[in-house]
Every structure is written in structure tokens, then in C-alpha cells.
N, C-alpha and C. Protein backbone atom coordinates (compact mmCIF):
# COMPACT_ATOMS: atom_id res chain seq x y z
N UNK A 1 166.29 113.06 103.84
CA UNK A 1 166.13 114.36 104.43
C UNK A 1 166.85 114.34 105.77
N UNK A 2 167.57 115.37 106.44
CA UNK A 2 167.91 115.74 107.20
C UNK A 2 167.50 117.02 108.28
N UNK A 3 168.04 116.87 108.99
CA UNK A 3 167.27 118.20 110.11
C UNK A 3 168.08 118.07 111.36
N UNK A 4 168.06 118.88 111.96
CA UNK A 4 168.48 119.64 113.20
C UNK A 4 167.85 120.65 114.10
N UNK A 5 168.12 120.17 115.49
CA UNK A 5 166.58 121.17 116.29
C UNK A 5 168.12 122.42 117.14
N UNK A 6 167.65 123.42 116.36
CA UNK A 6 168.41 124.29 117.12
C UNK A 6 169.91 124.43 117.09
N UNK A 7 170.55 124.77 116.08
CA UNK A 7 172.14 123.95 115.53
C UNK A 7 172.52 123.06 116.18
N UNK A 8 172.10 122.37 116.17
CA UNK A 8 172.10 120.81 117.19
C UNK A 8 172.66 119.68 116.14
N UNK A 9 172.55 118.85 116.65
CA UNK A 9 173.68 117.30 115.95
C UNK A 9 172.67 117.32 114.31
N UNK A 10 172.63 117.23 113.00
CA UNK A 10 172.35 116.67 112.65
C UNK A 10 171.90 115.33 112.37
N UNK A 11 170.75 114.62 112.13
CA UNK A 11 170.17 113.72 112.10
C UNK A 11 169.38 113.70 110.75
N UNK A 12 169.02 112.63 110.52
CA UNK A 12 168.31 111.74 109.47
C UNK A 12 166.95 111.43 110.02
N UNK A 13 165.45 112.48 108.70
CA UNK A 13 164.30 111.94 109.03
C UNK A 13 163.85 110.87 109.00
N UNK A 14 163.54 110.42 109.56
CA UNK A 14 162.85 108.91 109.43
C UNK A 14 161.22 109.12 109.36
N UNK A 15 160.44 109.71 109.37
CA UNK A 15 158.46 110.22 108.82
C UNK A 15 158.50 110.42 110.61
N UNK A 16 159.42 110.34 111.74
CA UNK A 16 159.20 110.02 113.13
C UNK A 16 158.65 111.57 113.81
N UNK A 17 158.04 112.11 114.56
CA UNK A 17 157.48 112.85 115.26
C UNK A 17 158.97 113.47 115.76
N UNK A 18 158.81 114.92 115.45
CA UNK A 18 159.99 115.25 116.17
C UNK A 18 159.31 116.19 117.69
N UNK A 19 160.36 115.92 118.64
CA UNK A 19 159.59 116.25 119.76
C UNK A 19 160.09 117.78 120.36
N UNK A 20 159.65 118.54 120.96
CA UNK A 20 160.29 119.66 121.36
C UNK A 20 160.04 120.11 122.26
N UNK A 21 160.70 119.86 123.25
CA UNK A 21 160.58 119.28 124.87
C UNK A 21 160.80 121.11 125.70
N UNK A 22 161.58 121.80 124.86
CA UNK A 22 162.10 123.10 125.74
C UNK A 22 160.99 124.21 124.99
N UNK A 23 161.04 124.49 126.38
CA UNK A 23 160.11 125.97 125.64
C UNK A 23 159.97 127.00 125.65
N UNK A 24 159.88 127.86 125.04
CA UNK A 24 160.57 128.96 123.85
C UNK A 24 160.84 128.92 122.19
N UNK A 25 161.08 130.14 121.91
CA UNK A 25 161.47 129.64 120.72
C UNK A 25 162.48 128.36 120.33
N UNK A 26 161.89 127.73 118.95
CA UNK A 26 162.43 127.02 118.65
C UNK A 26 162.71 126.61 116.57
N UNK A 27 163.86 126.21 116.21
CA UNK A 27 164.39 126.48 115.01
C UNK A 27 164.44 125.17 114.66
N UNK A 28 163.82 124.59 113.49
CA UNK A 28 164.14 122.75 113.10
C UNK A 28 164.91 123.37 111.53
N UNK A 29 165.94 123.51 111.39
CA UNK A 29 166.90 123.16 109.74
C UNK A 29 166.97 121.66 109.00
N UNK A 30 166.53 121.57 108.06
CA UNK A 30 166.03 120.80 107.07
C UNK A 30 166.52 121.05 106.12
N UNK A 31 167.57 120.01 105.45
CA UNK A 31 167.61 120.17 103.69
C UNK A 31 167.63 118.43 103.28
N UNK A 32 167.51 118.02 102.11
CA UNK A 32 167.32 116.83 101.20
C UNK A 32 168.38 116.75 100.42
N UNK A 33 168.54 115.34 100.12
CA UNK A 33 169.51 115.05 98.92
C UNK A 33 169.13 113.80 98.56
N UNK A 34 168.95 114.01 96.61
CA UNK A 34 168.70 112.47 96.43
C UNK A 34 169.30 111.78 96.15
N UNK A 35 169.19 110.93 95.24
CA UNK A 35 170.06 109.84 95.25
C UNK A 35 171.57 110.11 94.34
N UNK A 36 171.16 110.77 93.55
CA UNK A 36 172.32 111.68 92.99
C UNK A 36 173.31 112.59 93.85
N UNK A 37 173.11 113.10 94.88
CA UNK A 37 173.62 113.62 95.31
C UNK A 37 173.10 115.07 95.06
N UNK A 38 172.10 115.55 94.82
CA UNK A 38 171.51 116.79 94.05
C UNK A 38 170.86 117.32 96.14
N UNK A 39 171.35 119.20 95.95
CA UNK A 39 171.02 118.94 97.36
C UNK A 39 169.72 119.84 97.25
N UNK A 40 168.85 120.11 98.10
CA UNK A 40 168.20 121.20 98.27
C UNK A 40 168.70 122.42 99.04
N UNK A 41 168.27 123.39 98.79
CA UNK A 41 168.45 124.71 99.61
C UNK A 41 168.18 124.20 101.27
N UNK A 42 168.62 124.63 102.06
CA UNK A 42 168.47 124.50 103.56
C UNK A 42 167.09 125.30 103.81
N UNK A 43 166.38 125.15 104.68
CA UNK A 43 165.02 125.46 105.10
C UNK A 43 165.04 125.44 106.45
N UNK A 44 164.24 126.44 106.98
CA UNK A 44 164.41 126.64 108.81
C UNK A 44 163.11 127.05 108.94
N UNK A 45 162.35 126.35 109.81
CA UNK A 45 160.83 126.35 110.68
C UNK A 45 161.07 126.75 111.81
N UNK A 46 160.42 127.89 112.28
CA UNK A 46 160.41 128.42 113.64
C UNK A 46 159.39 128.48 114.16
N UNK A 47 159.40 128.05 115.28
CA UNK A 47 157.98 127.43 116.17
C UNK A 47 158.44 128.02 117.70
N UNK A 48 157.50 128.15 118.22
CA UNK A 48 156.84 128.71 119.65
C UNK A 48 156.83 127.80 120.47
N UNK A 49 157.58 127.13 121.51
CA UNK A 49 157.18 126.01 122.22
C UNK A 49 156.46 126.53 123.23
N UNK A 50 155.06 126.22 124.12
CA UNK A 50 154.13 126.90 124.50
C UNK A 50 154.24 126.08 126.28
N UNK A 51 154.78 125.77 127.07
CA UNK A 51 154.59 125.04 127.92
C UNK A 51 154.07 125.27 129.32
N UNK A 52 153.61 126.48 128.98
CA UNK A 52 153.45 127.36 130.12
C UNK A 52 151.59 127.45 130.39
N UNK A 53 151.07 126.93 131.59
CA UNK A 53 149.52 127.04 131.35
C UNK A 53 149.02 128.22 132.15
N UNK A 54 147.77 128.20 131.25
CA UNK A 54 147.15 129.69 131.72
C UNK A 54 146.79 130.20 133.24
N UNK A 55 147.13 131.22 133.26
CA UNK A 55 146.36 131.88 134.90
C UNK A 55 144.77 131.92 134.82
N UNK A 56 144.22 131.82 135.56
CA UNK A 56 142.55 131.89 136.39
C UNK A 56 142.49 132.84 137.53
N UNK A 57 141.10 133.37 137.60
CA UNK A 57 140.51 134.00 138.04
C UNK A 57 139.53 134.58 138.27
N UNK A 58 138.66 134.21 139.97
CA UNK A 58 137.72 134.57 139.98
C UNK A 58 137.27 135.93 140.66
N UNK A 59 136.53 137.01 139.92
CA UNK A 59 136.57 137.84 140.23
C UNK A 59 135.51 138.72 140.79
N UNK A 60 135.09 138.78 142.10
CA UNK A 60 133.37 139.29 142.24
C UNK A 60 133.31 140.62 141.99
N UNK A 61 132.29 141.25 141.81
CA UNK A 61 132.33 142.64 141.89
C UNK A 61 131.99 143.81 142.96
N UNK A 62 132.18 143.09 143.89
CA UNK A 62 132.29 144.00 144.95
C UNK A 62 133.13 142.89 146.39
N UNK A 63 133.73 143.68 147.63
CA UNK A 63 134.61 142.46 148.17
C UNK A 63 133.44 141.35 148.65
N UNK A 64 133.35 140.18 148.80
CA UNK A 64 132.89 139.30 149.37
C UNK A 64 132.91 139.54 151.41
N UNK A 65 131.74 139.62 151.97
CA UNK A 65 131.99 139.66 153.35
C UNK A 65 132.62 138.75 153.94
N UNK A 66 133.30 138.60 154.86
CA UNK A 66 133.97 137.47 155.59
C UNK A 66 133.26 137.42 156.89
N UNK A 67 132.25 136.54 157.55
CA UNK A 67 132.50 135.92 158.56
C UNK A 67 132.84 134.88 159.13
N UNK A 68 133.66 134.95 160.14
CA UNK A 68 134.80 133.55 160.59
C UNK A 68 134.67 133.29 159.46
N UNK A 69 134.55 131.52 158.86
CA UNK A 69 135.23 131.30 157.87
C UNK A 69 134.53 130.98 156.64
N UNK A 70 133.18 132.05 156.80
CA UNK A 70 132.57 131.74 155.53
C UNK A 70 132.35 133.08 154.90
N UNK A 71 132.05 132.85 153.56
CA UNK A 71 132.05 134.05 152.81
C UNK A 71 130.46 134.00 151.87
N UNK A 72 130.39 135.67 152.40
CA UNK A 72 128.97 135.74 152.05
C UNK A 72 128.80 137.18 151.15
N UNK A 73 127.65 136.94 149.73
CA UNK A 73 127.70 138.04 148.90
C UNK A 73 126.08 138.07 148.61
N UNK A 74 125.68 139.40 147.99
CA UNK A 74 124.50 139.64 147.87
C UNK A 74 124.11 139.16 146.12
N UNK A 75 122.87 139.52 146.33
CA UNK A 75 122.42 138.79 144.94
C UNK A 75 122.89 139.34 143.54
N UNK A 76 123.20 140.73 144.02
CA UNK A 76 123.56 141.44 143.09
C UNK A 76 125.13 141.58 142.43
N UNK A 77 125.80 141.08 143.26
CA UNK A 77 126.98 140.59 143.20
C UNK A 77 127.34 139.52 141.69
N UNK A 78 128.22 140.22 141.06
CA UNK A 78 128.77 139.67 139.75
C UNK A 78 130.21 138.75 139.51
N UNK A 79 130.36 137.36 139.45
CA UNK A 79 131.31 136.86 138.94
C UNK A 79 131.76 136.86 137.99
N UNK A 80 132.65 137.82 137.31
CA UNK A 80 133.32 137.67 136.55
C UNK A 80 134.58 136.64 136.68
N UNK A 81 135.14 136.04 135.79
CA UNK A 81 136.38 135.28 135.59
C UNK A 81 137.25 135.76 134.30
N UNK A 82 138.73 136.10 134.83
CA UNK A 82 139.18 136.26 134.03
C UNK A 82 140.51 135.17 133.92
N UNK A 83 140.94 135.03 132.62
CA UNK A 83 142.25 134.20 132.09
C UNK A 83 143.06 134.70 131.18
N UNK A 84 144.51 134.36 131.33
CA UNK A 84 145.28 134.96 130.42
C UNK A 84 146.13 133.73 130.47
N UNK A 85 146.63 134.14 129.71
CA UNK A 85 147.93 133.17 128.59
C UNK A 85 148.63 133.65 128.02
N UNK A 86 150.20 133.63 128.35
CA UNK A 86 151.15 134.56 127.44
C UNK A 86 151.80 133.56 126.50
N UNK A 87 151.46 132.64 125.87
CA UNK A 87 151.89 132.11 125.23
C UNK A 87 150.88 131.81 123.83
N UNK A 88 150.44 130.90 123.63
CA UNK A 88 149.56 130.63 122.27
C UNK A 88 148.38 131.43 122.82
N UNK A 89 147.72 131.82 124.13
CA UNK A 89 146.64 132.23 124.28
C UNK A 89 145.48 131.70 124.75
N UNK A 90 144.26 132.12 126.02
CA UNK A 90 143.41 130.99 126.19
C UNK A 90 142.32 130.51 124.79
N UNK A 91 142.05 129.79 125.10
CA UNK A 91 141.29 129.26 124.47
C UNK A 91 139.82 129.19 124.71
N UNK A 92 139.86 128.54 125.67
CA UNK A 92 138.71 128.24 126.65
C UNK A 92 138.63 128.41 128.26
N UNK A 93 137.26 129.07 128.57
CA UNK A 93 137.34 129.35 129.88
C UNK A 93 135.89 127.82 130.65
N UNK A 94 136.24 126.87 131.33
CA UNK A 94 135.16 126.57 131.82
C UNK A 94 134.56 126.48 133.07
N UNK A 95 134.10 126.28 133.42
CA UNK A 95 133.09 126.65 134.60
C UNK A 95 131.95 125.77 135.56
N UNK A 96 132.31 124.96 136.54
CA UNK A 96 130.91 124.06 137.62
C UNK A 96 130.65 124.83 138.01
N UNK A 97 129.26 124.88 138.18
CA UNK A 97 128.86 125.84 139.30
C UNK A 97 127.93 125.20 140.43
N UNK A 98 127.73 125.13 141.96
CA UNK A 98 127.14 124.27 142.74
C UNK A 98 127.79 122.90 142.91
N UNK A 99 127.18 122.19 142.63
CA UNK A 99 126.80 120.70 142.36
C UNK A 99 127.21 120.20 141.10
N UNK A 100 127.22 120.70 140.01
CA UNK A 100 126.86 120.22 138.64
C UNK A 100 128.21 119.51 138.18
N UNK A 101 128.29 118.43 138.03
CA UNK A 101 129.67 117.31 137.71
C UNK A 101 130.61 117.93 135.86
N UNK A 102 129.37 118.44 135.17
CA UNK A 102 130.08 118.85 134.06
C UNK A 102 130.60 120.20 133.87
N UNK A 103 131.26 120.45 132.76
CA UNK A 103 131.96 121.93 133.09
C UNK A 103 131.30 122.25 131.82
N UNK A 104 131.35 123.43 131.78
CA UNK A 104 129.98 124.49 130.89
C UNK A 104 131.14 125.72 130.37
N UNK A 105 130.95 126.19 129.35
CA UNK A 105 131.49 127.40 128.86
C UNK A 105 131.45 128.61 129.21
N UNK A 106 132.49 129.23 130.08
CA UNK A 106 132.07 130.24 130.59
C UNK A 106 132.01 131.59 129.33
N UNK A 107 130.77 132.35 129.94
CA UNK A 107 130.65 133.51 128.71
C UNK A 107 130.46 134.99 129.26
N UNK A 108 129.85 135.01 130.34
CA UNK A 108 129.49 136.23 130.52
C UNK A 108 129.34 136.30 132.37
N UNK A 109 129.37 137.34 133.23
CA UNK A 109 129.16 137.26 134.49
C UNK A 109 128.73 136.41 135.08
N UNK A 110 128.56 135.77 135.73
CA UNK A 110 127.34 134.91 136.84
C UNK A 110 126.59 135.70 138.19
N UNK A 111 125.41 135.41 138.00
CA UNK A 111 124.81 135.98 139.31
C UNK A 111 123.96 134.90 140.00
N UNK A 112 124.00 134.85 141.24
CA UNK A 112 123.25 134.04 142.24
C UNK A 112 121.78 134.48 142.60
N UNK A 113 120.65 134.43 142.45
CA UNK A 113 119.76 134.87 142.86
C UNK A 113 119.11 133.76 143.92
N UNK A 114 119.46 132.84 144.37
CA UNK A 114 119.00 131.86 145.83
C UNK A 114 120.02 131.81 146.58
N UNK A 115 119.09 132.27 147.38
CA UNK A 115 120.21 132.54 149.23
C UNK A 115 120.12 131.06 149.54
N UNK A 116 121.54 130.72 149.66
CA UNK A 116 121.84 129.28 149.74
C UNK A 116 123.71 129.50 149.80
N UNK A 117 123.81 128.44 149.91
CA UNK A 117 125.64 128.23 149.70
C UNK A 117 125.64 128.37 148.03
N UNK A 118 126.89 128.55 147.68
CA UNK A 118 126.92 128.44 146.28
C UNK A 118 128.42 128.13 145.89
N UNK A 119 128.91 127.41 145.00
CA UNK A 119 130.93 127.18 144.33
C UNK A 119 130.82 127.40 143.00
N UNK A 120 131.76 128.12 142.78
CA UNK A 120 132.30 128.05 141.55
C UNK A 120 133.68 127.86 141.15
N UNK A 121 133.51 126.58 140.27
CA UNK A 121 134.91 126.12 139.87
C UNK A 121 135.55 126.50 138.93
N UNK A 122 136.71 127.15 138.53
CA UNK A 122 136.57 127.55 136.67
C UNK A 122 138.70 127.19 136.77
N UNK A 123 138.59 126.49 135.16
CA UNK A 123 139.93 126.43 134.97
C UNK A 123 139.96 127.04 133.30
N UNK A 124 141.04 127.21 132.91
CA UNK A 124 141.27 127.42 131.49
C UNK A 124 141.80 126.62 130.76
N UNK A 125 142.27 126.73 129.33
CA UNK A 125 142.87 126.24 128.46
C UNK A 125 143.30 126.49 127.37
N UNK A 126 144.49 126.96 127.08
CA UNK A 126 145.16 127.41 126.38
C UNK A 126 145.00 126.52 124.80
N UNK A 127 145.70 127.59 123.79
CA UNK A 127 145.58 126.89 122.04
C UNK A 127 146.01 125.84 122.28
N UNK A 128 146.74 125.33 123.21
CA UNK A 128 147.60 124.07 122.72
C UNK A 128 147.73 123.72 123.71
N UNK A 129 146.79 123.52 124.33
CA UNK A 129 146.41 122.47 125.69
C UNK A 129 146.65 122.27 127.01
N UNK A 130 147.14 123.65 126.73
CA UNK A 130 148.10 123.12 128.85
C UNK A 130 146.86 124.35 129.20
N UNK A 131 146.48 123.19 130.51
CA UNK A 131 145.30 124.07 131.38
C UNK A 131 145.76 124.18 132.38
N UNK A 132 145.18 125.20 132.89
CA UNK A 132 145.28 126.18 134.56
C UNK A 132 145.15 125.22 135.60
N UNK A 133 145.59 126.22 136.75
CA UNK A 133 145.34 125.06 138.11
C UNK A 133 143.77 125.43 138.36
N UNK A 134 143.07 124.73 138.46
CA UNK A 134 141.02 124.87 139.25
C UNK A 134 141.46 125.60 140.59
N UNK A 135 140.51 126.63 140.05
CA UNK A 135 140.57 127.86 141.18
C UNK A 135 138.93 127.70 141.85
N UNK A 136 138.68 127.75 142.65
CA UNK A 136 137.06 127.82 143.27
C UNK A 136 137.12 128.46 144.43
N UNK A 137 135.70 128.50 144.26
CA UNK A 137 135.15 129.95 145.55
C UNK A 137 133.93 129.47 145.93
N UNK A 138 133.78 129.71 147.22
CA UNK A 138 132.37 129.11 147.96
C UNK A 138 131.78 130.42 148.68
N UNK A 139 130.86 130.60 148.53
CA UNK A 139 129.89 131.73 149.48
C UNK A 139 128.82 131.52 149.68
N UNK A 140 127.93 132.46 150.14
CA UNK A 140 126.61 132.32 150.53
C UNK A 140 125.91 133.26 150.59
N UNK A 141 125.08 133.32 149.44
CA UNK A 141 124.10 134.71 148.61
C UNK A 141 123.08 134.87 150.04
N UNK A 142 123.65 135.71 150.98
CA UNK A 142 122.34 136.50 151.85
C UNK A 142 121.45 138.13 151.22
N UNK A 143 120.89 138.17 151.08
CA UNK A 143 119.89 139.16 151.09
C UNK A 143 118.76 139.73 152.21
N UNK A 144 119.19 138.99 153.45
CA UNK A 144 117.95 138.94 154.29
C UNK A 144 118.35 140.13 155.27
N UNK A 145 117.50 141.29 155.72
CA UNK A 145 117.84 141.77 156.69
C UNK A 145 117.87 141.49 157.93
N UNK A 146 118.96 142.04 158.57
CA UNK A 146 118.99 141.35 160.61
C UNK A 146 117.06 141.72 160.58
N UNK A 147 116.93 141.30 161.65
CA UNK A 147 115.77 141.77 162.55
C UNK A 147 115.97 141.92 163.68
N UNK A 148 115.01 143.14 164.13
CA UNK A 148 115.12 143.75 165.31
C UNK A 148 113.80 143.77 165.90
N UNK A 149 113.83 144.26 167.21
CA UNK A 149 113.11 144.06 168.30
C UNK A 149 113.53 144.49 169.41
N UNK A 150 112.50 145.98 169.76
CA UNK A 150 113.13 146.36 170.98
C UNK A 150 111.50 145.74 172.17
N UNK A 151 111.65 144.96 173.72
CA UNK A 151 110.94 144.85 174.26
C UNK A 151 111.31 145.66 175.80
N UNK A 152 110.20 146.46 175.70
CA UNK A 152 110.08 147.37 176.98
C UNK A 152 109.60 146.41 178.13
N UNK A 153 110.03 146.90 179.53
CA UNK A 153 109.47 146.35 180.81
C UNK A 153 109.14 147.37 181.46
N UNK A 154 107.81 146.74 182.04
CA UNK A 154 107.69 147.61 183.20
C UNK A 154 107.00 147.50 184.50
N UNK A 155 108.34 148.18 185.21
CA UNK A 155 107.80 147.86 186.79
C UNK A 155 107.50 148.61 187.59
């Protein structure tokens, strides 16, 4: 058997992994001959080379407050994450949240209900394996109102 990636040099299969390093479309031509000399019809496989990894994104639902350099949201406040992939497509979205060393499947919003610091880490992963750069966000779920206090004097 024979083959060629892309009207490229002809070569001889050997059972060896053919590799396909550029990405974009891509064309492998294939025909056989046996020992007779008897040929087959030529045959062409067209494949998608995918090398491109997915975008991330974390998305709250309302802006996050900024003071100096920390960022603070209320309880009611929704993380959504979104990912895309223009190539094979994501696959998988996952997700640390806090502390937690393993990554978890992201599925649906996240909400914070303890006023505390809080991170969320989330990357993706595409059909065919190339993952996103880890995007994370740190804030701090307040709910508490200022307090006030007016004290009168008198002289």
C-alpha cells in the first residue's frame, strides 16, 4: 500500500502511525497493488487537523465590585462559565472551586452563599484534547450592611 499526505511525495505503508502535524484540513491518498501487479482504485481520507485549544470563561452575573485590589460579589451573584471551540468542539468544562485539589464537572451556575474569600478555577477541553489556558477569579461574597451610628454631644 501506498499513500501520500496532501499531494505530497508518495510513500510506502509500513502498519506506522501517520502523523499530521499541520492544522487544517487535511487529505491522505491511498491505493494498493499486489503482487501481480493488480492495482486498486485510489482512495482519499479527509480529516480535520484540530490544533487549536478552547477559549474559557468566567462569567458573573452582575459586575463584580472592585475595591483596591480585591473583588467582592453578593450571594446572589451567578457564575456562569462559558467555552467554545471552533474546531472538533468542547468537550468538557472543569472546575476547583476554593481549596479543593480536584477538578469537578462543570454543569450549571455556581453560587456562593458564605461570606468568605472564594476562587474559581475552570479550564476546558476540546474532542481531541487540546485544553484551554486555567482562567480563575478570586472574590469575596459580602452581604453585610455598613453600620451606622450617629453620636450627639452636648455642651
Amino acid at each position: 500500500m501506498k499513500y501520500s499526505v496532501n499531494s505530497g511525495e508518495l510513500r510506502t505503508y509500513n502498519n506506522e502511525t501517520i502523523q499530521l502535524t499541520n492544522p487544517g484540513p487535511q487529505n491522505i491518498q491511498f491505493t494498493a497493488e499486489d503482487n501481480l501487479g493488480n492495482k486498486s482504485t485510489s482512495g482519499t481520507l479527509s480529516v480535520e487537523v484540530d490544533a487549536k485549544a478552547p477559549t474559557v470563561e468566567i462569567v458573573p452575573s452582575v459586575p463584580l465590585i472592585q475595591v483596591g485590589e480585591k473583588s467582592y460579589a453578593k450571594k446572589s451573584t451567578a457564575f456562569k462559565i462559558n467555552a467554545v471551540d471552533e474546531g472538533a468542539g468542547v468537550e468538557q468544562i472543569l472546575i476547583k472551586i476554593d481549596d479543593s485539589q480536584d477538578w469537578q464537572t462543570y454543569s450549571e451556575a455556581l453560587y456562593f452563599d458564605q461570606e468568605k474569600p472564594h476562587s474559581i478555577q475552570v479550564k476546558a477541553i476540546d474532542s481531541v484534547g487540546n485544553e484551554s489556558e486555567l482562567k480563575t477569579i478570586q472574590f469575596i461574597v459580602d452581604d453585610n450592611p455598613p453600620s451606622s451610628e450617629i453620636k450627639a454631644t452636648i455642651e
